[in-house]
ModelCIF file with pLDDT and N, C-alpha, C, O atoms, coordinates in Angstrom:
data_MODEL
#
_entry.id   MODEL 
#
_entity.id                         1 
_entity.type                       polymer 
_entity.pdbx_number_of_molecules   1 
#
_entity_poly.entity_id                      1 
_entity_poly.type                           'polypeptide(L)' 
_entity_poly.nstd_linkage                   no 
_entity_poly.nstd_monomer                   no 
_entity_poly.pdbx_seq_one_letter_code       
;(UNK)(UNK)(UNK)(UNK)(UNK)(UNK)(UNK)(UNK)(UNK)(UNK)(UNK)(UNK)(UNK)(UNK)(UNK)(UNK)
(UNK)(UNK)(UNK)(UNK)(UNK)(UNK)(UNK)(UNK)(UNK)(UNK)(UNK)(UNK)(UNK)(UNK)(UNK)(UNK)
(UNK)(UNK)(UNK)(UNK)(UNK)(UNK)(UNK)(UNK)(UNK)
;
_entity_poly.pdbx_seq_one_letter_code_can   XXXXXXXXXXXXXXXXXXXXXXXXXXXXXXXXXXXXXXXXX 
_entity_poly.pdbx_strand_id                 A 
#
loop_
_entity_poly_seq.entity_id 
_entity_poly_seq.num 
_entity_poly_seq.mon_id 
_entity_poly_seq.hetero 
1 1  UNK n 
1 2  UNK n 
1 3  UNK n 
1 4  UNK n 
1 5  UNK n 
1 6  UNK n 
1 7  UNK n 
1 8  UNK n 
1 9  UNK n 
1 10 UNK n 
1 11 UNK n 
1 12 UNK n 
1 13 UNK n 
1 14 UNK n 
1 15 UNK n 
1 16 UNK n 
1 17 UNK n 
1 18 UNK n 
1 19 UNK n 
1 20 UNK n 
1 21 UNK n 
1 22 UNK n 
1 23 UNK n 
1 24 UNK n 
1 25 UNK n 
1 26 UNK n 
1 27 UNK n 
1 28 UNK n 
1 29 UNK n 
1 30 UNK n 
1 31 UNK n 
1 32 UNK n 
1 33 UNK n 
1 34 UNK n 
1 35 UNK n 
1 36 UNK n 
1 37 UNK n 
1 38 UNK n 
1 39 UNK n 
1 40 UNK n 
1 41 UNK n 
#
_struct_asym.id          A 
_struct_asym.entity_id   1 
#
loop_
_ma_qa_metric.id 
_ma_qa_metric.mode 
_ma_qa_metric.name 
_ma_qa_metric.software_group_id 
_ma_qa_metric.type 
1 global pLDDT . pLDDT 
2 local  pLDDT . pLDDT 
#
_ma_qa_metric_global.metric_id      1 
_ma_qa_metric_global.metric_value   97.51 
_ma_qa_metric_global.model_id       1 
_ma_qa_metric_global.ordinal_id     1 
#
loop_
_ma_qa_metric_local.label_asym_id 
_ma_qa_metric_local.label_comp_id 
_ma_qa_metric_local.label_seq_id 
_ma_qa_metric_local.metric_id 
_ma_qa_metric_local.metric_value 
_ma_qa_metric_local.model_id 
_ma_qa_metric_local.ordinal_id 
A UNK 1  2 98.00 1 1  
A UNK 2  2 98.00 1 2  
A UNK 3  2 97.00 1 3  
A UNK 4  2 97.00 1 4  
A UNK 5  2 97.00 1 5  
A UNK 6  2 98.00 1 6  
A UNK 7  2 98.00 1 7  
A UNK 8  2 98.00 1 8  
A UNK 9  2 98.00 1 9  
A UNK 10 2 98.00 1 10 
A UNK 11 2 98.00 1 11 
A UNK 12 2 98.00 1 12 
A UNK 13 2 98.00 1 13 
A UNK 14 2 97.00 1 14 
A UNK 15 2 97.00 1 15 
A UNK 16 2 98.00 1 16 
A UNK 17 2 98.00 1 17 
A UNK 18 2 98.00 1 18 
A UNK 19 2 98.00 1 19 
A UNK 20 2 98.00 1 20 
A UNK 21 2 98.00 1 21 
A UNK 22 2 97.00 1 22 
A UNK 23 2 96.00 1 23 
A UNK 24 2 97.00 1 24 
A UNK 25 2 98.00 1 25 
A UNK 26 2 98.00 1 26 
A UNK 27 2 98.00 1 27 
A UNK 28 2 98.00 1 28 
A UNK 29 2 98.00 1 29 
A UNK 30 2 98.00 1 30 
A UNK 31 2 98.00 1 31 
A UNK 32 2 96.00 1 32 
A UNK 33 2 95.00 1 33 
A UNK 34 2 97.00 1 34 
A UNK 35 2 98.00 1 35 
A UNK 36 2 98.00 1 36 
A UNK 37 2 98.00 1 37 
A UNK 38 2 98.00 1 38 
A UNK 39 2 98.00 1 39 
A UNK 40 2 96.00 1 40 
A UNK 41 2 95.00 1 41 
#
loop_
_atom_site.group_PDB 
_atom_site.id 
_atom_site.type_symbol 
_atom_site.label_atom_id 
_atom_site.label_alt_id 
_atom_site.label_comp_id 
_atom_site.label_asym_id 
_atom_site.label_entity_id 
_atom_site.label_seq_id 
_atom_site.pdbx_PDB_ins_code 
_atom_site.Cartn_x 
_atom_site.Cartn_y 
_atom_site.Cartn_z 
_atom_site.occupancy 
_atom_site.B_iso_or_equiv 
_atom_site.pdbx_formal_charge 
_atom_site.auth_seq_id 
_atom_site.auth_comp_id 
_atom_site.auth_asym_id 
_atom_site.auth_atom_id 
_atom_site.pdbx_PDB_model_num 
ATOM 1   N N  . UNK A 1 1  ? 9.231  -21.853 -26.031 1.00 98.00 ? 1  UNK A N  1 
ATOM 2   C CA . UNK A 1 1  ? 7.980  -21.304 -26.524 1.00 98.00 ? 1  UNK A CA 1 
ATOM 3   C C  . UNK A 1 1  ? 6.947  -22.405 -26.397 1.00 98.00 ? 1  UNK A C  1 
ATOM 4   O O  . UNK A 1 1  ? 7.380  -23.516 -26.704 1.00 98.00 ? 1  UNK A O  1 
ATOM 5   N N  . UNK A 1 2  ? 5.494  -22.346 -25.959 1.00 98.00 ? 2  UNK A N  1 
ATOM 6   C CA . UNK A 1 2  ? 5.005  -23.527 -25.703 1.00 98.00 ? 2  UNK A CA 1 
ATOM 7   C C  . UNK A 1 2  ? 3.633  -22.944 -26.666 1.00 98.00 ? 2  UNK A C  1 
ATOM 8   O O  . UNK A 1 2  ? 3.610  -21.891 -27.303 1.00 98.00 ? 2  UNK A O  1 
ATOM 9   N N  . UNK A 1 3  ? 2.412  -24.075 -26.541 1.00 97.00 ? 3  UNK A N  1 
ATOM 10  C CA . UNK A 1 3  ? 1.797  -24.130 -27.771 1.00 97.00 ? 3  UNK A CA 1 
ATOM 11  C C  . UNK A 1 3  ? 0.573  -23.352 -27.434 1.00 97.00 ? 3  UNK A C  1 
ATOM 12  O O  . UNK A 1 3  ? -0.346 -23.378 -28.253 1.00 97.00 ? 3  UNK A O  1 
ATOM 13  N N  . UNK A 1 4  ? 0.415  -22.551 -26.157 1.00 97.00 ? 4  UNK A N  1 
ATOM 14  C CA . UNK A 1 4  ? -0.963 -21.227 -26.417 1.00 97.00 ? 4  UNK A CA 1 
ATOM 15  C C  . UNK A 1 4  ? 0.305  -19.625 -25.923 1.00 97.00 ? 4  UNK A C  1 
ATOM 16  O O  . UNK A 1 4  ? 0.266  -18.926 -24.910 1.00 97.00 ? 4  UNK A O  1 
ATOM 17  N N  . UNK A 1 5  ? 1.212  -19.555 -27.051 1.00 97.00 ? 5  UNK A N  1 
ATOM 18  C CA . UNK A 1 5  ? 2.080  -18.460 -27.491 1.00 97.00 ? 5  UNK A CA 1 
ATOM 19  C C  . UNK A 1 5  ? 2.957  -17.914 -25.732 1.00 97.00 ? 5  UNK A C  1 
ATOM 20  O O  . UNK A 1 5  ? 3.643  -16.896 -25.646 1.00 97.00 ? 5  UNK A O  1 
ATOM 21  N N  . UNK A 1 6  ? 2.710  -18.798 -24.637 1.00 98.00 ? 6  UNK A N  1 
ATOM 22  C CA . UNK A 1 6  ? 3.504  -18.406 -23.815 1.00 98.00 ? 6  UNK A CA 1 
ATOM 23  C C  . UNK A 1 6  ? 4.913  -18.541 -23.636 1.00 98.00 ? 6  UNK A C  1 
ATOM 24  O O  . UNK A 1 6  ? 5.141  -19.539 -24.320 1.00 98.00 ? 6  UNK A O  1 
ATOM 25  N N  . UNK A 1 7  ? 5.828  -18.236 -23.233 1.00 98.00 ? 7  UNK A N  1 
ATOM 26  C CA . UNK A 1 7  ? 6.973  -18.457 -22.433 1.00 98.00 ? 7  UNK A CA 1 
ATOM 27  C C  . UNK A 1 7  ? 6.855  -19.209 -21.341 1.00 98.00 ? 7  UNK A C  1 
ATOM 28  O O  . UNK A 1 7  ? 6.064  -18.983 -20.426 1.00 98.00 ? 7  UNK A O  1 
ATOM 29  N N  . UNK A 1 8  ? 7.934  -20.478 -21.425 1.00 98.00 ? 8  UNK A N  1 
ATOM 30  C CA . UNK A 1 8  ? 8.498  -21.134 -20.045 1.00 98.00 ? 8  UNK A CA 1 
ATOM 31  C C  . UNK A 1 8  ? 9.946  -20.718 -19.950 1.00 98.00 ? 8  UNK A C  1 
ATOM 32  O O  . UNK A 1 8  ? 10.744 -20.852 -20.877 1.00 98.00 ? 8  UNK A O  1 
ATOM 33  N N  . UNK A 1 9  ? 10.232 -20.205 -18.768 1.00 98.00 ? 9  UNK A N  1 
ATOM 34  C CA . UNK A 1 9  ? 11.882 -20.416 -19.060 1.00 98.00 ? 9  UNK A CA 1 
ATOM 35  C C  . UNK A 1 9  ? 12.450 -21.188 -17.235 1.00 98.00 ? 9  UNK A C  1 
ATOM 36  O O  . UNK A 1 9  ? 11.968 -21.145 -16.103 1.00 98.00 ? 9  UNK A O  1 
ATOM 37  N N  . UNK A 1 10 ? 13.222 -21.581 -17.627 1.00 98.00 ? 10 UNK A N  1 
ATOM 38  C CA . UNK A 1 10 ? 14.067 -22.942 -16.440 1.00 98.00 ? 10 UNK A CA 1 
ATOM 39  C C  . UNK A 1 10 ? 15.294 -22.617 -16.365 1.00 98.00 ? 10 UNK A C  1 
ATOM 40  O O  . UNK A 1 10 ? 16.101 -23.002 -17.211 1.00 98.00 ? 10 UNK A O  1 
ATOM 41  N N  . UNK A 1 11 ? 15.635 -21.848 -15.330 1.00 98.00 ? 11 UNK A N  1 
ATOM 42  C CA . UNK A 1 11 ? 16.985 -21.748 -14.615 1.00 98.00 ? 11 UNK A CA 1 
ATOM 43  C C  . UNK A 1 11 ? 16.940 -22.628 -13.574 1.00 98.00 ? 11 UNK A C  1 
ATOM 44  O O  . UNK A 1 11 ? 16.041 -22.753 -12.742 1.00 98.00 ? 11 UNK A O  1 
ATOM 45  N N  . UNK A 1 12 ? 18.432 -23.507 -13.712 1.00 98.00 ? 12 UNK A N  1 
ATOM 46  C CA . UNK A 1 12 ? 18.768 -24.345 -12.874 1.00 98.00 ? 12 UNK A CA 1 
ATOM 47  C C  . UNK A 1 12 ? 20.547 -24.819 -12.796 1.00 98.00 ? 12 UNK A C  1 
ATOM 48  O O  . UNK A 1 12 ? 21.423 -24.772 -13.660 1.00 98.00 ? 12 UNK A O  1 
ATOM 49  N N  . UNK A 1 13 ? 20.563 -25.118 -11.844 1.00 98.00 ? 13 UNK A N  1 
ATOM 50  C CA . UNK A 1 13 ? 21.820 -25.659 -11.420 1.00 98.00 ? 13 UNK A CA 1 
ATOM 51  C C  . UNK A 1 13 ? 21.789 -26.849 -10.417 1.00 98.00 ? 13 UNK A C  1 
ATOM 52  O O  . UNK A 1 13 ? 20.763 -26.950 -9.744  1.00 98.00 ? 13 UNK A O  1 
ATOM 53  N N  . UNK A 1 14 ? 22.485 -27.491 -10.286 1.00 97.00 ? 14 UNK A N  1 
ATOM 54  C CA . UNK A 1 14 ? 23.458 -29.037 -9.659  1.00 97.00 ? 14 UNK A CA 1 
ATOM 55  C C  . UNK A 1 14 ? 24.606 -28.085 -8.444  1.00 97.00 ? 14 UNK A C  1 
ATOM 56  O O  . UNK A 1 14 ? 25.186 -28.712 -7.557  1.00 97.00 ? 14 UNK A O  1 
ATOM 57  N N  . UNK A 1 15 ? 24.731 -26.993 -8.555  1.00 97.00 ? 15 UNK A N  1 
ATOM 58  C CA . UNK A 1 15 ? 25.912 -26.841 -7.705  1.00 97.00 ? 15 UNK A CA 1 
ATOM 59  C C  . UNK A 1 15 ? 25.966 -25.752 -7.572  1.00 97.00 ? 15 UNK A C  1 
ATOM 60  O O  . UNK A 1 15 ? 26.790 -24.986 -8.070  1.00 97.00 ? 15 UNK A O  1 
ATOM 61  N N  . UNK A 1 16 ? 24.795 -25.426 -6.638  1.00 98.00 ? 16 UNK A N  1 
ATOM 62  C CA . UNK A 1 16 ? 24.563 -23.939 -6.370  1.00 98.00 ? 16 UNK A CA 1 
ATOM 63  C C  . UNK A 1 16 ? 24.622 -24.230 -4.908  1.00 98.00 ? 16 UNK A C  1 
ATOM 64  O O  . UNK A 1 16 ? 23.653 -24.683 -4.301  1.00 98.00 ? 16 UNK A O  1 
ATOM 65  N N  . UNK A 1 17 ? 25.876 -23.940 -4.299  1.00 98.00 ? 17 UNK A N  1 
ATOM 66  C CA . UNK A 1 17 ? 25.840 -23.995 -2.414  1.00 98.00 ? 17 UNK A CA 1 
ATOM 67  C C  . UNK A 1 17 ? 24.746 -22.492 -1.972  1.00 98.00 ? 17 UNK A C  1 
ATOM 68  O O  . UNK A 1 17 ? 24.679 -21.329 -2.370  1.00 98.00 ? 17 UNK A O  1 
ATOM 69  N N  . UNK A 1 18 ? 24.118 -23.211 -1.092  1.00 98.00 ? 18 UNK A N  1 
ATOM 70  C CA . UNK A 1 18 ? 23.256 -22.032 -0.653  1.00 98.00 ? 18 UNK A CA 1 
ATOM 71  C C  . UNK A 1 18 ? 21.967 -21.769 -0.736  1.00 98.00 ? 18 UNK A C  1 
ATOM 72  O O  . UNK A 1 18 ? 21.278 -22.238 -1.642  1.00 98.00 ? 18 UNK A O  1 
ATOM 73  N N  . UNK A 1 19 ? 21.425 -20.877 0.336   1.00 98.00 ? 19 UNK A N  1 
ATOM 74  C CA . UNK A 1 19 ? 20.055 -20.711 -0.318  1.00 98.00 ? 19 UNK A CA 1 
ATOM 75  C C  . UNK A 1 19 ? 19.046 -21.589 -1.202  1.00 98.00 ? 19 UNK A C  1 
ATOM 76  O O  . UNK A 1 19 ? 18.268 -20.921 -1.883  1.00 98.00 ? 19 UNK A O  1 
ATOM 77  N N  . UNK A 1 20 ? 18.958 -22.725 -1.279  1.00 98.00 ? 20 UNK A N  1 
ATOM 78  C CA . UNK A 1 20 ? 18.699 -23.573 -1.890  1.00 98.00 ? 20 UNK A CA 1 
ATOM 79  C C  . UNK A 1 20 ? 17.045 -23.794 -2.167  1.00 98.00 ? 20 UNK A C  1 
ATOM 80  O O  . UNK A 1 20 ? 16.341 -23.616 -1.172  1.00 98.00 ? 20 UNK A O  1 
ATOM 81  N N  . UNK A 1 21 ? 16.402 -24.141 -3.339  1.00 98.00 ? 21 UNK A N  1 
ATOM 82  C CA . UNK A 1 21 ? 14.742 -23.819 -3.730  1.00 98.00 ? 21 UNK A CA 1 
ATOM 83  C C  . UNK A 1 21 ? 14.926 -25.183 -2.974  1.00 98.00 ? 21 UNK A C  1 
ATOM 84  O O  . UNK A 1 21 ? 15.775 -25.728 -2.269  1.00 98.00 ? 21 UNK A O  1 
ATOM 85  N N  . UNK A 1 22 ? 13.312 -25.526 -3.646  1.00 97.00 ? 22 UNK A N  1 
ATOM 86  C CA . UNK A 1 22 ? 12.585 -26.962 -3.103  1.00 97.00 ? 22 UNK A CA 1 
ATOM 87  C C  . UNK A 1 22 ? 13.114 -27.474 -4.343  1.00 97.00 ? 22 UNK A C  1 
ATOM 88  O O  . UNK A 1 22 ? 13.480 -26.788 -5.298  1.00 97.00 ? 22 UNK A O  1 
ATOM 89  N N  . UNK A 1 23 ? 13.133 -29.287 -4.218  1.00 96.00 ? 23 UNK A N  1 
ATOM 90  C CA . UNK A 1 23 ? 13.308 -30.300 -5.523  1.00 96.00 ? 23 UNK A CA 1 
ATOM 91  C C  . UNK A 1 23 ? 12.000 -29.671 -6.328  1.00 96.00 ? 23 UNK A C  1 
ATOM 92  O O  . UNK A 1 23 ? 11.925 -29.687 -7.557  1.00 96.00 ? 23 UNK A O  1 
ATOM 93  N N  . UNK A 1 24 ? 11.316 -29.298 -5.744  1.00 97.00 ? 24 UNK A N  1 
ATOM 94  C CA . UNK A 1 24 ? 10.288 -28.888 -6.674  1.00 97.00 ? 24 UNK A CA 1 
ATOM 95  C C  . UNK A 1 24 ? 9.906  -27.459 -7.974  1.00 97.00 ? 24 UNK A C  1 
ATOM 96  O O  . UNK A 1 24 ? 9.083  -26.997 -8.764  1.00 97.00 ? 24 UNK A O  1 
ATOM 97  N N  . UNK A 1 25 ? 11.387 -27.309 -7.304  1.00 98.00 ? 25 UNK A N  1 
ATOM 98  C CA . UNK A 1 25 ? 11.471 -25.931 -8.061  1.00 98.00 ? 25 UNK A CA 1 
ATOM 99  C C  . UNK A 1 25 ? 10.625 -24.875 -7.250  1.00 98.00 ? 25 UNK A C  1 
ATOM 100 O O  . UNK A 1 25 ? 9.730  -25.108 -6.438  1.00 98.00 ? 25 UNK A O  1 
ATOM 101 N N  . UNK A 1 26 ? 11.157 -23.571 -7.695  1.00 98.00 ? 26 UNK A N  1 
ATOM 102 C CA . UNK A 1 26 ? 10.135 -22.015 -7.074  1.00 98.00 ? 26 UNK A CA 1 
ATOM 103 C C  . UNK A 1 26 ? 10.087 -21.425 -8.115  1.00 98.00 ? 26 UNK A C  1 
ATOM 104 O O  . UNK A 1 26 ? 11.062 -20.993 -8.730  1.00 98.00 ? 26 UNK A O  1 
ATOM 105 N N  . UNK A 1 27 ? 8.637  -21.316 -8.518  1.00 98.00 ? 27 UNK A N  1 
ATOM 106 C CA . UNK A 1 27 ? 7.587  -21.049 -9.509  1.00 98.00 ? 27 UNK A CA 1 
ATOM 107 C C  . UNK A 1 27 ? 6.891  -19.727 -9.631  1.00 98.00 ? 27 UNK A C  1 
ATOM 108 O O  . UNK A 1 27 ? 6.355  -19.287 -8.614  1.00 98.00 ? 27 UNK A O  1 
ATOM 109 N N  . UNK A 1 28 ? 6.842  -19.178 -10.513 1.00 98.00 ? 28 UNK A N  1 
ATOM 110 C CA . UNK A 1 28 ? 6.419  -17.668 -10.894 1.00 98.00 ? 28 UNK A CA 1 
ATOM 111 C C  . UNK A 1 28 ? 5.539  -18.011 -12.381 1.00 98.00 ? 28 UNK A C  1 
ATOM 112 O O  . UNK A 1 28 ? 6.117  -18.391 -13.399 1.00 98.00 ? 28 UNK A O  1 
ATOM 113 N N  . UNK A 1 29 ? 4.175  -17.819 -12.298 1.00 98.00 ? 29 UNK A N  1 
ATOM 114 C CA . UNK A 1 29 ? 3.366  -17.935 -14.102 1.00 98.00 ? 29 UNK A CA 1 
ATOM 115 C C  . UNK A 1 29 ? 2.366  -16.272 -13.714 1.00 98.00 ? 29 UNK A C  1 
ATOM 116 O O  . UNK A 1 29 ? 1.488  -16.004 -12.894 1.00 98.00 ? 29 UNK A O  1 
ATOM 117 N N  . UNK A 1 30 ? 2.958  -15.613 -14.605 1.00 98.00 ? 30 UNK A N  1 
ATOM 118 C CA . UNK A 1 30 ? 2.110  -14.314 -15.148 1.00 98.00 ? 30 UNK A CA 1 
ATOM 119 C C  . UNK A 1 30 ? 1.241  -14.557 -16.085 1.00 98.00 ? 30 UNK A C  1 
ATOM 120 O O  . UNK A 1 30 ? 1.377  -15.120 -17.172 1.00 98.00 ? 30 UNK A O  1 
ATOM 121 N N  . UNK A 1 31 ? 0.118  -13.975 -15.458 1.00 98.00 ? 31 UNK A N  1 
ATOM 122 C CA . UNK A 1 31 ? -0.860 -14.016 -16.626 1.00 98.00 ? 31 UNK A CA 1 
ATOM 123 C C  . UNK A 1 31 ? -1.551 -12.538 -16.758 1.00 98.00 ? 31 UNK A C  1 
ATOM 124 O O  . UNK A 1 31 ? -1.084 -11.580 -16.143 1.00 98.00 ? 31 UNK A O  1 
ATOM 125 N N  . UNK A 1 32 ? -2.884 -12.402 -17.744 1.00 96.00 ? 32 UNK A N  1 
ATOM 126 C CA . UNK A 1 32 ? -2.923 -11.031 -17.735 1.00 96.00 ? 32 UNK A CA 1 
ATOM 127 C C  . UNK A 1 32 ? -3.572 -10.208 -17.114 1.00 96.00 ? 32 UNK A C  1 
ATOM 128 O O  . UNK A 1 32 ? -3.831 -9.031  -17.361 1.00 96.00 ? 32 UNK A O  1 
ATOM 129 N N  . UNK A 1 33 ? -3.944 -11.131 -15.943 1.00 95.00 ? 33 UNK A N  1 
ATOM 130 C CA . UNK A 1 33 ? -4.836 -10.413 -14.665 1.00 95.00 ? 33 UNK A CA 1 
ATOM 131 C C  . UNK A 1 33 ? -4.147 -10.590 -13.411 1.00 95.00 ? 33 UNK A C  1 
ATOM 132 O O  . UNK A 1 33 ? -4.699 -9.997  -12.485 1.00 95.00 ? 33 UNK A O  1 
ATOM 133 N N  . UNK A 1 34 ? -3.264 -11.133 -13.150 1.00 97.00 ? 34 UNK A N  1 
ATOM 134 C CA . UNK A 1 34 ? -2.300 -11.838 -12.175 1.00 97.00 ? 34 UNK A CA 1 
ATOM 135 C C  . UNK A 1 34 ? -1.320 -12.278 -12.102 1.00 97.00 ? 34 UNK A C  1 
ATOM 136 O O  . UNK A 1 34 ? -0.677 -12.180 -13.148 1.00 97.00 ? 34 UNK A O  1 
ATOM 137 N N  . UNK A 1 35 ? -0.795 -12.801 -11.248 1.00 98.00 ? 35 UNK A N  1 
ATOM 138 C CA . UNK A 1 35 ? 0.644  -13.508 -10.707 1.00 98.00 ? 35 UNK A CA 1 
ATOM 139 C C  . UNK A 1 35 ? 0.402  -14.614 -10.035 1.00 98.00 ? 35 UNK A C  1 
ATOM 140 O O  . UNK A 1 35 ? -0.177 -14.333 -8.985  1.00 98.00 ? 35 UNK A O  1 
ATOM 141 N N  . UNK A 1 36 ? 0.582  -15.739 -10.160 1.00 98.00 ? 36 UNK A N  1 
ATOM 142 C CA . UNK A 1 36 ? 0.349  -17.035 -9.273  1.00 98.00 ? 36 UNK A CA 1 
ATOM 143 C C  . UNK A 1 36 ? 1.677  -17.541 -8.875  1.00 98.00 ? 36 UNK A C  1 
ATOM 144 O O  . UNK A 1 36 ? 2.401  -17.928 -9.792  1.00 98.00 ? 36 UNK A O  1 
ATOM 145 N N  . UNK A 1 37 ? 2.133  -17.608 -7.632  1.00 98.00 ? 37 UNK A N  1 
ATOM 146 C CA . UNK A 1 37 ? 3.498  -18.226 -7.546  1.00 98.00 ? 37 UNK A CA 1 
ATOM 147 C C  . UNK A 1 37 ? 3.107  -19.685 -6.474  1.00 98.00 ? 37 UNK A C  1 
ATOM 148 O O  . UNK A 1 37 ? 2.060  -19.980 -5.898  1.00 98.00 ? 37 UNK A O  1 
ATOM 149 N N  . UNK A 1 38 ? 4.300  -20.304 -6.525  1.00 98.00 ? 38 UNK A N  1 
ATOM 150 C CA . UNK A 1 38 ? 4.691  -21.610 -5.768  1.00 98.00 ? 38 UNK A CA 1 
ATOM 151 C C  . UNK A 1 38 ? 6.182  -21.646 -5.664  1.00 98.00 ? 38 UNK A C  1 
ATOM 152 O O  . UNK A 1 38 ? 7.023  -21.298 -6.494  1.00 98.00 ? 38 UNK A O  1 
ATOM 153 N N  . UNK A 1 39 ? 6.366  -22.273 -4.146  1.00 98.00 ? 39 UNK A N  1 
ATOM 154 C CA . UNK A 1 39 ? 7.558  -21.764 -3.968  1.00 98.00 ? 39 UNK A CA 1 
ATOM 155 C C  . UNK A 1 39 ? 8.268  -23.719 -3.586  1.00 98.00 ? 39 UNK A C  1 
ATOM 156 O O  . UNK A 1 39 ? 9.286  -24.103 -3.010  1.00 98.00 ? 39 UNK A O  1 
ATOM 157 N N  . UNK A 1 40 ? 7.247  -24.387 -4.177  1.00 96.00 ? 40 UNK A N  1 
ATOM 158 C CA . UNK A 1 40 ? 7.160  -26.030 -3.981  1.00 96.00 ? 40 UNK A CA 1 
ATOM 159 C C  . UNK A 1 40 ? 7.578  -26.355 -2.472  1.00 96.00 ? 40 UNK A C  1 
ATOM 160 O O  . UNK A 1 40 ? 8.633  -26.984 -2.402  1.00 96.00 ? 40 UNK A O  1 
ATOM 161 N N  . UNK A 1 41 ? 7.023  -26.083 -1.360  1.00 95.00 ? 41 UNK A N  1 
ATOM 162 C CA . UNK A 1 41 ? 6.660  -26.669 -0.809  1.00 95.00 ? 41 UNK A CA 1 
ATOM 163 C C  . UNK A 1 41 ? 5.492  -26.446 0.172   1.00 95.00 ? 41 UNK A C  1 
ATOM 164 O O  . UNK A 1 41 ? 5.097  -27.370 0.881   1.00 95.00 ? 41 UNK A O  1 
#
C-alpha cells in the first residue's frame, strides 16, 4: 500500500527459465484516465 492510497504489487522470481522480462522489470501503472506501461527496455 503506498502513501497517495495506491497499490504496488511485485511479482518476481530468480528461476524462471524462459521468456524472460528486462533486469528492469515489465511495468503496468493504471490510473483513472489511462494505462502507462514499460516493458524496461
Amino acid at each position: 500500500e503506498m502513501s497517495d492510497g495506491s497499490i504496488f504489487c511485485y511479482r518476481g522470481s530468480w528461476c524462471a527459465e524462459g521468456v524472460p522480462t528486462s533486469w528492469d522489470a515489465d511495468w503496468r501503472i493504471n490510473g483513472e484516465k489511462g494505462t502507462a506501461v514499460w516493458d524496461g527496455e
